[in-house]
Protein backbone atom coordinates (compact mmCIF):
# COMPACT_ATOMS: atom_id res chain seq x y z
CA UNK A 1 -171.94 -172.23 90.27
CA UNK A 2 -173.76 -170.87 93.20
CA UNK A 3 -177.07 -171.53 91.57
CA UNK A 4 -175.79 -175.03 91.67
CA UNK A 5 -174.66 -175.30 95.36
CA UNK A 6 -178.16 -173.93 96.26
CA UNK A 7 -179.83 -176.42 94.66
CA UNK A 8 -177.55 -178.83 96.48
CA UNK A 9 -178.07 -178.00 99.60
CA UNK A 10 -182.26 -177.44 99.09
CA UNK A 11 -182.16 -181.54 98.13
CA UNK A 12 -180.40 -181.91 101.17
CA UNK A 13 -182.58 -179.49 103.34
CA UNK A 14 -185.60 -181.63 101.99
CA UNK A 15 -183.78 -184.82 103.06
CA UNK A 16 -183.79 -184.27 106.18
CA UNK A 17 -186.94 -182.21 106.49
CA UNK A 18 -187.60 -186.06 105.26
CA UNK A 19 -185.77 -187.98 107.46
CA UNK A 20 -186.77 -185.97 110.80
CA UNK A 21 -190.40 -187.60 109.95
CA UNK A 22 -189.07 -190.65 111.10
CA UNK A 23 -189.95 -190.72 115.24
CA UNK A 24 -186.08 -192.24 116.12
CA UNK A 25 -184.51 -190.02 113.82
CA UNK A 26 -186.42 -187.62 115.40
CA UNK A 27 -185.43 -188.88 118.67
CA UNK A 28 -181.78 -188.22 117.72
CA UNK A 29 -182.11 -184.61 116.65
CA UNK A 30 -184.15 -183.71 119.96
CA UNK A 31 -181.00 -185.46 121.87
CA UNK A 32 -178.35 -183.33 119.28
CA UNK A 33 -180.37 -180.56 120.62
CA UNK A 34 -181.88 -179.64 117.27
CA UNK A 35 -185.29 -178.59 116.55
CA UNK A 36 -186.88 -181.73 114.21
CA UNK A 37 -189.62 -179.11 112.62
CA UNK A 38 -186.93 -176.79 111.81
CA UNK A 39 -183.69 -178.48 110.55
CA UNK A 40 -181.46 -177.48 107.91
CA UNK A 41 -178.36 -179.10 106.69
CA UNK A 42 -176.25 -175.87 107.76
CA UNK A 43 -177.56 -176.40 111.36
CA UNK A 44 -177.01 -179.87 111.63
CA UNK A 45 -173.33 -179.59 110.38
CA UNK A 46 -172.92 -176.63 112.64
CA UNK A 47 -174.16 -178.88 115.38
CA UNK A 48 -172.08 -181.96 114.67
CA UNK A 49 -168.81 -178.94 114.16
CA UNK A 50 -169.69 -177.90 117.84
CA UNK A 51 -170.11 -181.82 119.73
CA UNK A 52 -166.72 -182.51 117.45
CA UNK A 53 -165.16 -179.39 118.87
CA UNK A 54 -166.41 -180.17 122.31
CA UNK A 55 -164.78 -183.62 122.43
CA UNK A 56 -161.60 -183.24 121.20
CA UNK A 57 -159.08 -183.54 124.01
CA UNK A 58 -155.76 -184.99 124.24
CA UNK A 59 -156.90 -188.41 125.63
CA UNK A 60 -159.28 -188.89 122.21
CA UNK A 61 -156.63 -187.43 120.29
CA UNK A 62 -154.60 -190.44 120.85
CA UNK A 63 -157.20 -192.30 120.23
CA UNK A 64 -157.76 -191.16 116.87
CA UNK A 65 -154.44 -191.72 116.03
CA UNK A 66 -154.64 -195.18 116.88
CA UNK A 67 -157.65 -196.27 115.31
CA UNK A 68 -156.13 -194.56 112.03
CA UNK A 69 -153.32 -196.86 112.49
CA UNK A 70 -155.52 -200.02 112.93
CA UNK A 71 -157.00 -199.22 110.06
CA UNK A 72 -154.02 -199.09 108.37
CA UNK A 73 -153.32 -202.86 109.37
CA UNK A 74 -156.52 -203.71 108.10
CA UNK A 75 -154.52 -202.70 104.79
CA UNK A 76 -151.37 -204.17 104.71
CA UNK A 77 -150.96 -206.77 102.53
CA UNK A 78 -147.07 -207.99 104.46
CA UNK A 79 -146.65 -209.28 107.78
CA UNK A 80 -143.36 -206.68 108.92
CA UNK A 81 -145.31 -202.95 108.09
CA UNK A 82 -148.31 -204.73 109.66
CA UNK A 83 -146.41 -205.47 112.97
CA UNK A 84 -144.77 -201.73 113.07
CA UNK A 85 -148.58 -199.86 112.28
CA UNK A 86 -149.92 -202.25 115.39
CA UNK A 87 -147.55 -201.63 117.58
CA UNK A 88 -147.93 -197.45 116.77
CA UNK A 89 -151.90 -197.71 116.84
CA UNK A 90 -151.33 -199.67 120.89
CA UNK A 91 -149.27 -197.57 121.53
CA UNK A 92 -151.36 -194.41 120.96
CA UNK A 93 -154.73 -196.70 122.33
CA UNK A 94 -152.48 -197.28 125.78
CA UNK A 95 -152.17 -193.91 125.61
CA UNK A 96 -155.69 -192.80 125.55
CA UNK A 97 -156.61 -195.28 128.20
CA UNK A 98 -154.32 -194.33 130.52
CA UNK A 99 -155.18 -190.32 129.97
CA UNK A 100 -158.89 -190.88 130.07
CA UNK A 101 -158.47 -193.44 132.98
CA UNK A 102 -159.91 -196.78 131.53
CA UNK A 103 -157.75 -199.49 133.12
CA UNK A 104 -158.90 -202.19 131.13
CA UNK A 105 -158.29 -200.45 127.68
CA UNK A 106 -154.24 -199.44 129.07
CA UNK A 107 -153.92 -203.19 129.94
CA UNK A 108 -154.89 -204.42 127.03
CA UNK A 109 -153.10 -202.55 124.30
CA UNK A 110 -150.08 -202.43 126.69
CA UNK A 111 -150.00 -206.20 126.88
CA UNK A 112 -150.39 -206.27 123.31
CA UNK A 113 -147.05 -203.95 122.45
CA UNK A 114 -144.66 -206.83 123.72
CA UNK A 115 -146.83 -209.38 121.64
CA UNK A 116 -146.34 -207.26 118.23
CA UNK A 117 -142.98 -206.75 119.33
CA UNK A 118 -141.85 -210.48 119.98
CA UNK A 119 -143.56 -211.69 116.46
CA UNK A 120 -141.47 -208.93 114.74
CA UNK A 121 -138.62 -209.76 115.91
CA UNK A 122 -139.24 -213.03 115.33
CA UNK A 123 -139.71 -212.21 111.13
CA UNK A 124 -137.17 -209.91 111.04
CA UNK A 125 -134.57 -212.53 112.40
CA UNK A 126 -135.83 -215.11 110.22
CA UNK A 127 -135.24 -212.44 107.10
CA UNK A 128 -131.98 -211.66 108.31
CA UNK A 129 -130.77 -215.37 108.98
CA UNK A 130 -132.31 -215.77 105.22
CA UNK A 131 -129.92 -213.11 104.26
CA UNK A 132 -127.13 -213.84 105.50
CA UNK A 133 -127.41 -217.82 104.39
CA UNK A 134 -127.58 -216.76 100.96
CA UNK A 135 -123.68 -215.20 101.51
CA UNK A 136 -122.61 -218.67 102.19
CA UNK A 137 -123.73 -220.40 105.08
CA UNK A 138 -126.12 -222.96 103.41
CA UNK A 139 -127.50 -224.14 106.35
CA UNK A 140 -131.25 -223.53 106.89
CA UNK A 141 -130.78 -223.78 110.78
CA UNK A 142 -132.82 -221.16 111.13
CA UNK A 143 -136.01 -222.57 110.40
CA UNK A 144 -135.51 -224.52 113.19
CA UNK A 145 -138.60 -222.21 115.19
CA UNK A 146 -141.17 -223.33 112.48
CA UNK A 147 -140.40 -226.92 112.18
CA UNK A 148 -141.81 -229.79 114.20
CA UNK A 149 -139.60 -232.40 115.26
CA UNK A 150 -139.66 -236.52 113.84
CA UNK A 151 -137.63 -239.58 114.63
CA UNK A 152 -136.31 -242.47 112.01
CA UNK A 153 -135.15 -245.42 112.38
CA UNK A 154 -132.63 -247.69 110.01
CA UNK A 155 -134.21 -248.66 106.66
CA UNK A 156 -137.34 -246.31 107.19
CA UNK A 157 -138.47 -244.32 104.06
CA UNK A 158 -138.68 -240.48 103.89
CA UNK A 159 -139.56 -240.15 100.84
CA UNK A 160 -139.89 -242.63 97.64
CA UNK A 161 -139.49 -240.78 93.83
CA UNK A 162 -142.46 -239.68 92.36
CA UNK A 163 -144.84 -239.31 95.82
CA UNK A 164 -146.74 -236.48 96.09
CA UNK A 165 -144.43 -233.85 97.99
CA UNK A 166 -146.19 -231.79 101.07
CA UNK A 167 -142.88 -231.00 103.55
CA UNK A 168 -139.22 -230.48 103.39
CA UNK A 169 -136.90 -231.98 105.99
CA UNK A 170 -134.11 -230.86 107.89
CA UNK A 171 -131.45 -233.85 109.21
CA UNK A 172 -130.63 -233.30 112.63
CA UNK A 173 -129.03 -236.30 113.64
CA UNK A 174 -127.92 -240.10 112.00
CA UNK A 175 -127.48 -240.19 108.22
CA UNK A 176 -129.73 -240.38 104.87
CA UNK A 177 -128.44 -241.85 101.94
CA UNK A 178 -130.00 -240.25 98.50
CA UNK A 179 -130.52 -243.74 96.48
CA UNK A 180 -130.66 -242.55 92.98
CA UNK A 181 -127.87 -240.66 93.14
CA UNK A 182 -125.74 -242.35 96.30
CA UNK A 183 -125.04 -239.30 98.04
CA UNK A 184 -125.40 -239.60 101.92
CA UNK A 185 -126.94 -236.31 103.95
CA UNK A 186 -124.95 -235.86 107.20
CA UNK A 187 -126.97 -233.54 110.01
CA UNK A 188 -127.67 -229.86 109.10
CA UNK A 189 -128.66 -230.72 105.50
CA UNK A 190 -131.97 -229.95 103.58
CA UNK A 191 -134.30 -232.65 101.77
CA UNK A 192 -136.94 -232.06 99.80
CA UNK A 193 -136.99 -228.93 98.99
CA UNK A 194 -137.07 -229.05 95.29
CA UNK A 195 -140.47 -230.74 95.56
CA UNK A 196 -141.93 -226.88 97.03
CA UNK A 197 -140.92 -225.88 93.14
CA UNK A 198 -141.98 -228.24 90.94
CA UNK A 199 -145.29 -227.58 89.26
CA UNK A 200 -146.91 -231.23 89.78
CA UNK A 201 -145.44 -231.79 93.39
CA UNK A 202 -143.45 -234.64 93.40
CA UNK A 203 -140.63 -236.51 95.09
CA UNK A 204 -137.37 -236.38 92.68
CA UNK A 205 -135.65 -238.51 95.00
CA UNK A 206 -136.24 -241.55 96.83
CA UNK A 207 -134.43 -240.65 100.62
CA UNK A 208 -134.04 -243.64 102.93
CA UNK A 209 -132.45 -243.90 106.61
CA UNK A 210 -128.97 -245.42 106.83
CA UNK A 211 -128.35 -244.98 110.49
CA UNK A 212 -131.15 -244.31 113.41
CA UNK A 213 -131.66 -240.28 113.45
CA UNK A 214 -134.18 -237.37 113.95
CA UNK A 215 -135.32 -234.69 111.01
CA UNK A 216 -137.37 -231.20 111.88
CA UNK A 217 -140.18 -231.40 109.44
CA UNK A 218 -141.59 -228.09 107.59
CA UNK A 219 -144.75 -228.21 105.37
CA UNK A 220 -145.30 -226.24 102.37
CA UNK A 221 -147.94 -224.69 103.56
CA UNK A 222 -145.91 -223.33 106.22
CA UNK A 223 -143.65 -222.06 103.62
CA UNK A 224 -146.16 -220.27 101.43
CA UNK A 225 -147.36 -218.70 105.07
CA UNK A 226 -143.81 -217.39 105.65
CA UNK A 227 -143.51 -216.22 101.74
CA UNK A 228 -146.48 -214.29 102.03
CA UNK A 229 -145.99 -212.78 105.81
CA UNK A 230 -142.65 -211.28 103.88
CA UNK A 231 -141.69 -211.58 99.91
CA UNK A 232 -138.28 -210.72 101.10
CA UNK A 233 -137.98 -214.22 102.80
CA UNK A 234 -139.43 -215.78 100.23
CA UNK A 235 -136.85 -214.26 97.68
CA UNK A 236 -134.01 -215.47 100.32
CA UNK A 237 -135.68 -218.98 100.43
CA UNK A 238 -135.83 -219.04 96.10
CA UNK A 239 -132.49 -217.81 96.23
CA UNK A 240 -130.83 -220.88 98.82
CA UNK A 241 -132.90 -223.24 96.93
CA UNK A 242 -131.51 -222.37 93.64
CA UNK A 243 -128.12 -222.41 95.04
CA UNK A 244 -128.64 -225.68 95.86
CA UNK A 245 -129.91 -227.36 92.78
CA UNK A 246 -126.87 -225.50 90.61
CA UNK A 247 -124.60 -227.94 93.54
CA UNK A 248 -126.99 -230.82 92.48
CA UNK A 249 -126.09 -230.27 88.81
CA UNK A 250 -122.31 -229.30 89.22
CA UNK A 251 -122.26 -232.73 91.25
CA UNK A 252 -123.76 -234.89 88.44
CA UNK A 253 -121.61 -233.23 86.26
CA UNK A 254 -118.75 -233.91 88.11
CA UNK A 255 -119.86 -237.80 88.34
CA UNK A 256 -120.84 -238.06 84.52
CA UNK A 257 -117.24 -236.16 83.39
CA UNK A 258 -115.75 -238.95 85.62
CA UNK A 259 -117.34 -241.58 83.88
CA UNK A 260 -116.91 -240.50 80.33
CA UNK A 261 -112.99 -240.57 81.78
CA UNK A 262 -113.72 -243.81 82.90
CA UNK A 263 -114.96 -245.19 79.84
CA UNK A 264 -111.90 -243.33 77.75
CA UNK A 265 -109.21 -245.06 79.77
CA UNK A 266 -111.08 -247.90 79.49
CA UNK A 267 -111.61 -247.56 75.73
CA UNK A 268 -107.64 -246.74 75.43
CA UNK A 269 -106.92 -249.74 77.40
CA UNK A 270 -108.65 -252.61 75.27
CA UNK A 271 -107.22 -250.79 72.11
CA UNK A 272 -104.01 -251.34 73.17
């Protein structure tokens, strides 16, 4: 074993013996303070030990700290833990700056703390909203901040069955009538959705206008941003949109029961 770690560190010796050949490595050790005809890998550690030791004080201390947590952004793979390790690693950078007196370094992580902080609350109130909509309030209001507002007047398309699907709408105001199916959207209801879920992207549905009105528009790529800023929303979104497409098929269910009763009485009433 120790014949081993001798060996070791000879290679290592003769490495640098190697490397302090070079004139800027050379250059390097001279400023280090080490002797380039005479280096060892024990001196050169012991060196580095002692500049190490030197620096550390309580301003780069914090700074340490903080570039460990902006490295730890760099591995985050969700949008909320990513937020929280920023907002440490300014913190701790603010920190430092203000300790070892660089201005420009406390302004700018310090105006960068609010930032983090506003775009976290910002997900976290959209996950919540998500939440709480999938205990009963079916209204996706709460999109509203990432939708883009657009105008219809009466007869105008949204949609026609079996278009290639890109955005879901929101109604806001007048009224959308569902053609296939005759079912007419009031304000605060959600289009196109099911179009996000199908496989080949199309329009189930033809949607037209019935009375002059304005819709918030979303796009799917927007969606799939949200989704993968936080899984959780995206589990609250799957779980809303599934809600509504079990009302979709209790509702044509409920129409074809009352036409099979239809066609009974019917049925009865020529027999007799």
């Amino acid at each position: 074993m120790e014949s081993s770690r001798a060996d070791f560190s000879t290679i290592l010796n003769r490495i640098l013996d190697t490397a302090a050949d070079n004139l800027r490595i050379a250059k390097i050790l001279v400023q280090m303070g080490l002797d380039p005809n005479n280096i060892t890998y024990d001196a050169l550690f012991n060196r580095l030990l002692e500049i190490v030791l030197a620096n550390i004080t309580l301003a780069n201390m914090f700074a340490l700290v903080g570039a460990i947590f902006f490295v730890a952004t760099l591995l985050m793979q969700t949008m909320v833990p990513l937020r929280v390790a920023n907002m440490a690693g300014c913190t701790f950078f603010a920190t430092f700056g203000a300790l070892s007196g660089n201005v420009a370094t406390f302004l700018l992580y310090l105006l960068l703390l609010p930032i983090n902080a506003i775009r976290l609350r910002q997900m976290l109130t959209l996950v919540k909203k998500a939440r709480v909509a999938t205990l009963g309030d079916m209204s996706m209001e709460w999109l509203r901040p990432f939708m883009t507002e657009r105008k219809y007047r009466r007869g105008d398309r949204l949609c026609e069955k079996g278009d290639e699907a890109n955005e879901m709408f929101l109604t806001v105001t007048g009224k959308f009538l569902v053609t296939e199916i005759g079912i007419e959207l009031p304000p605060g209801r959600l289009m196109g959705e099911l179009g996000f879920l199908t496989p080949n992207k199309r329009r189930t549905a033809t949607v037209e206008c019935t009375e002059d009105g304005q819709v918030l528009i979303i796009t799917y790529e927007k969606l799939l941003e949200l989704y993968f800023q936080n899984p959780q929303f995206g589990y609250y979104f799957l779980v809303l949109t599934s809600q509504r497409l079990l009302e979709n098929i209790a509702r044509l269910e409920a129409i074809i029961a009352q036409n099979k009763i239809a066609q009974q009485t019917a049925t009865a009433s020529g027999t007799s």
